[in-house]
Protein backbone atom coordinates (compact mmCIF):
# COMPACT_ATOMS: atom_id res chain seq x y z
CA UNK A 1 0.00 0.00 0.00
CA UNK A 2 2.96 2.33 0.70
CA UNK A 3 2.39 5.66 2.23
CA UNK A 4 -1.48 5.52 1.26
CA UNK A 5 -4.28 6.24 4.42
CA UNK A 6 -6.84 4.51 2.40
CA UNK A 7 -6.83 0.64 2.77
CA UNK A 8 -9.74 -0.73 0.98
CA UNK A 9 -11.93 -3.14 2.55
CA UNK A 10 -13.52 -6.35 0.36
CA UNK A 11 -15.52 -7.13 2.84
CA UNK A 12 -16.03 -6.42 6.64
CA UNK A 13 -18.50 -7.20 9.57
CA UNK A 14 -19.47 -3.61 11.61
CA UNK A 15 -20.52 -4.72 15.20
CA UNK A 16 -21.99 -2.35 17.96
CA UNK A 17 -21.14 -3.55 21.45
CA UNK A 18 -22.34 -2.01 25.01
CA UNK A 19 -21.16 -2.45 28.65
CA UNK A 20 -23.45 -5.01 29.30
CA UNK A 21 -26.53 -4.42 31.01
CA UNK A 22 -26.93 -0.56 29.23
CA UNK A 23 -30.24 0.56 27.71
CA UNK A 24 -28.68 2.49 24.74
CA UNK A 25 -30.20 3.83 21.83
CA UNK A 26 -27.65 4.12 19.38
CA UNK A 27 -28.16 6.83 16.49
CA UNK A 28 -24.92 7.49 14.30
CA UNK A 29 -22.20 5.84 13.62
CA UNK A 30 -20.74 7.25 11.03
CA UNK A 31 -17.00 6.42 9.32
CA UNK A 32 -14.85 8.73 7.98
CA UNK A 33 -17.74 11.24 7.36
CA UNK A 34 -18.07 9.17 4.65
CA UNK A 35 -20.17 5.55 5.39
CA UNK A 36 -22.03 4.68 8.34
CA UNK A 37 -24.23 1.64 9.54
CA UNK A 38 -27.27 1.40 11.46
CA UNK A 39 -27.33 0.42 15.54
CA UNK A 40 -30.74 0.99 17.08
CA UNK A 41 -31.19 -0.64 20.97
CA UNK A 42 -27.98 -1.86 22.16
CA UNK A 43 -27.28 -3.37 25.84
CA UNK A 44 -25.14 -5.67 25.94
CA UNK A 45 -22.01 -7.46 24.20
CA UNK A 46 -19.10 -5.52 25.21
CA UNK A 47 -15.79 -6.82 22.96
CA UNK A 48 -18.41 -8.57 20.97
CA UNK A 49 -20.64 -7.68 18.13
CA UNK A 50 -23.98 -6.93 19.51
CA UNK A 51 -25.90 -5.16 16.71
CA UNK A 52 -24.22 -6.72 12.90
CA UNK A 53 -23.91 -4.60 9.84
CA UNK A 54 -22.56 -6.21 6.95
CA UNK A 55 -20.23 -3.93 4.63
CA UNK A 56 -18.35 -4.29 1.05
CA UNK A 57 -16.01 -2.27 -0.84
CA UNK A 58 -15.16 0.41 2.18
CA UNK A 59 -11.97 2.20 2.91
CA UNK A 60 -10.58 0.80 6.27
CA UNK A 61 -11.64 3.56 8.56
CA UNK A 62 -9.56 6.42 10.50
CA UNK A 63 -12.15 7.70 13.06
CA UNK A 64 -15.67 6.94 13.83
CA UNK A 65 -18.43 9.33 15.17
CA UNK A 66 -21.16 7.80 17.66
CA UNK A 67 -24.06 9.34 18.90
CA UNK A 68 -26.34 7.52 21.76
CA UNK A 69 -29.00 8.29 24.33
CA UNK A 70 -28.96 6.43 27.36
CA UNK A 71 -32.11 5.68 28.49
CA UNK A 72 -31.43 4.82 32.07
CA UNK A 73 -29.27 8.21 32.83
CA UNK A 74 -31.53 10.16 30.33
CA UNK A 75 -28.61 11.23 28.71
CA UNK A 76 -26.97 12.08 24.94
CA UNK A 77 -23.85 11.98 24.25
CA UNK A 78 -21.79 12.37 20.85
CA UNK A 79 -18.27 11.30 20.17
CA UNK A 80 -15.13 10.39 18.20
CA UNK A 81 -12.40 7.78 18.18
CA UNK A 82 -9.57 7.72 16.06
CA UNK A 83 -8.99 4.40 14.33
CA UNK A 84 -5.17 3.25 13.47
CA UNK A 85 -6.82 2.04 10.15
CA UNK A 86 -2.58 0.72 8.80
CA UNK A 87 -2.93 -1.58 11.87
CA UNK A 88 -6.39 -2.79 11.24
CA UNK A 89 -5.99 -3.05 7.70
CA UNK A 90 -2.17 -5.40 8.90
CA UNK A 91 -4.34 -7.45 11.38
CA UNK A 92 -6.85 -8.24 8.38
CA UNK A 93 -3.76 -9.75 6.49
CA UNK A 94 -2.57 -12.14 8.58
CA UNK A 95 -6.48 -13.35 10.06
CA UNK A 96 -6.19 -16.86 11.24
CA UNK A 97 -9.04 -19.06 11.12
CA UNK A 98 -11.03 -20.37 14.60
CA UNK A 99 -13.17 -23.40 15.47
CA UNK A 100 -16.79 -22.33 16.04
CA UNK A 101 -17.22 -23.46 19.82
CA UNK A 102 -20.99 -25.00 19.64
CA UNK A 103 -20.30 -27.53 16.74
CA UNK A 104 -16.63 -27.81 16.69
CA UNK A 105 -16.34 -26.86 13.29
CA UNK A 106 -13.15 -25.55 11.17
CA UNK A 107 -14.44 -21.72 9.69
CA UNK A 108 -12.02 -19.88 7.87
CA UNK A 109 -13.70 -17.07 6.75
CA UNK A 110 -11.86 -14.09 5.88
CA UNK A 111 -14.55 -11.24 7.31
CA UNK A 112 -12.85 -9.38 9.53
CA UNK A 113 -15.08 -7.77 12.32
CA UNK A 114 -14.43 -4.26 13.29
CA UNK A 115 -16.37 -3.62 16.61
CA UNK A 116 -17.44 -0.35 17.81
CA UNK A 117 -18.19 -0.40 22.10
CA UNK A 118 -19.87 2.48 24.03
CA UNK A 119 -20.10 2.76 28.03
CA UNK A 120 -22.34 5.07 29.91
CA UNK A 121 -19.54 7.07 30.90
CA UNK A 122 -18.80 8.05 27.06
CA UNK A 123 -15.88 5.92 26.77
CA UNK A 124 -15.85 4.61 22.76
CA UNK A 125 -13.58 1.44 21.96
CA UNK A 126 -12.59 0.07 18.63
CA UNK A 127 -11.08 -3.64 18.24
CA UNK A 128 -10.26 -5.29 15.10
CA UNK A 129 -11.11 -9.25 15.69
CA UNK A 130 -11.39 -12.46 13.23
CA UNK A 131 -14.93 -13.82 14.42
CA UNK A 132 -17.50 -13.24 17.00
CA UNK A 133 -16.84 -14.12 20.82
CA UNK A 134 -18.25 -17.51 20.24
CA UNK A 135 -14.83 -18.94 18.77
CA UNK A 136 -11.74 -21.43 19.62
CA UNK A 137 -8.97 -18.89 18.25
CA UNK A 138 -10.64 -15.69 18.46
CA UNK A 139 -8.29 -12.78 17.85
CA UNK A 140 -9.22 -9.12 19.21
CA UNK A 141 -6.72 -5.95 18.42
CA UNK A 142 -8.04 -2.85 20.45
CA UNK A 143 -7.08 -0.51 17.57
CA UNK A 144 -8.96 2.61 18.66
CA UNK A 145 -10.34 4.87 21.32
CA UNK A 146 -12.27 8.22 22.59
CA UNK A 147 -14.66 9.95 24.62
CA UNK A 148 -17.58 10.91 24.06
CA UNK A 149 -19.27 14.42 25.66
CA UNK A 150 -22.68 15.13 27.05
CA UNK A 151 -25.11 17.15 24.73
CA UNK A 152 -28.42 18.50 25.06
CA UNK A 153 -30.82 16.58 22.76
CA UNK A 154 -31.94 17.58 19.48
CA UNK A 155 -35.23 19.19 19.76
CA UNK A 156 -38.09 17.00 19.45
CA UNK A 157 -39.01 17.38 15.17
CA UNK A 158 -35.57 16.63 14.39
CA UNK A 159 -35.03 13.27 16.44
């Protein structure tokens, strides 16, 4: 790739994760102001992949934007994490195939997951890993980070 930012992506599996036991509704998450997926309710699944988004054809990202209101605290919040997208993109490369864990079965799919985790403090996580939690082999890279600040809500026609 030499010095290029932009890794491009075949194929990749977006997950948004929560501290478990949250009651989070999840608005943006948006890459790169340039492609986002879609959350909704989120409570639970931290390191994991609680709500899947399947993309294709994506540049590896460099930051992510996430905006959620927790329902329990009645607060919003908005924030940003940078991404080291050259490390996720090297992590992709050299994916290693697990053993799903309920049947014993060989997978070696090559779709990485890129995971996306909130807390109720604002705290925003990114790992890179080769499969949901529910592998033998499971790889995770925490490849990104940030905080997220308190905002007052959109008015009510614009929610």
């Amino acid at each position: 790739m030499g010095c290029s930012s932009r890794y491009q992506v075949k194929e990749m599996i977006v997950g948004i994760a929560a501290e478990d036991k949250s009651d989070l509704m999840v608005g943006t998450v948006l890459f790169d102001d340039a492609w986002s997926v879609p959350a909704g309710s989120v409570g639970c699944c931290w390191k994991d992949a609680g709500v899947l988004s399947f993309v294709d054809g994506v540049n590896f990202p460099s930051k992510v934007v996430v905006a959620w209101y927790d329902m329990d605290t009645d607060l919003f919040r908005v924030g940003e994490a940078q991404i080291d997208n050259k490390t996720g993109y090297e992590f992709i490369q050299k994916m290693k195939p697990v053993i799903v864990r309920s049947t014993g079965e060989y997978f070696d799919d090559s779709t990485p997951y890129l995971i996306v985790g909130i807390k109720r403090n604002g705290l925003i996580k990114v790992w890179i890993s080769n499969s949901s939690s529910e592998a033998i082999g499971r790889q995770i890279l925490e490849i990104g980070s940030g905080m997220a600040q308190i905002k007052e809500l959109p008015p009510e026609d614009e929610r």
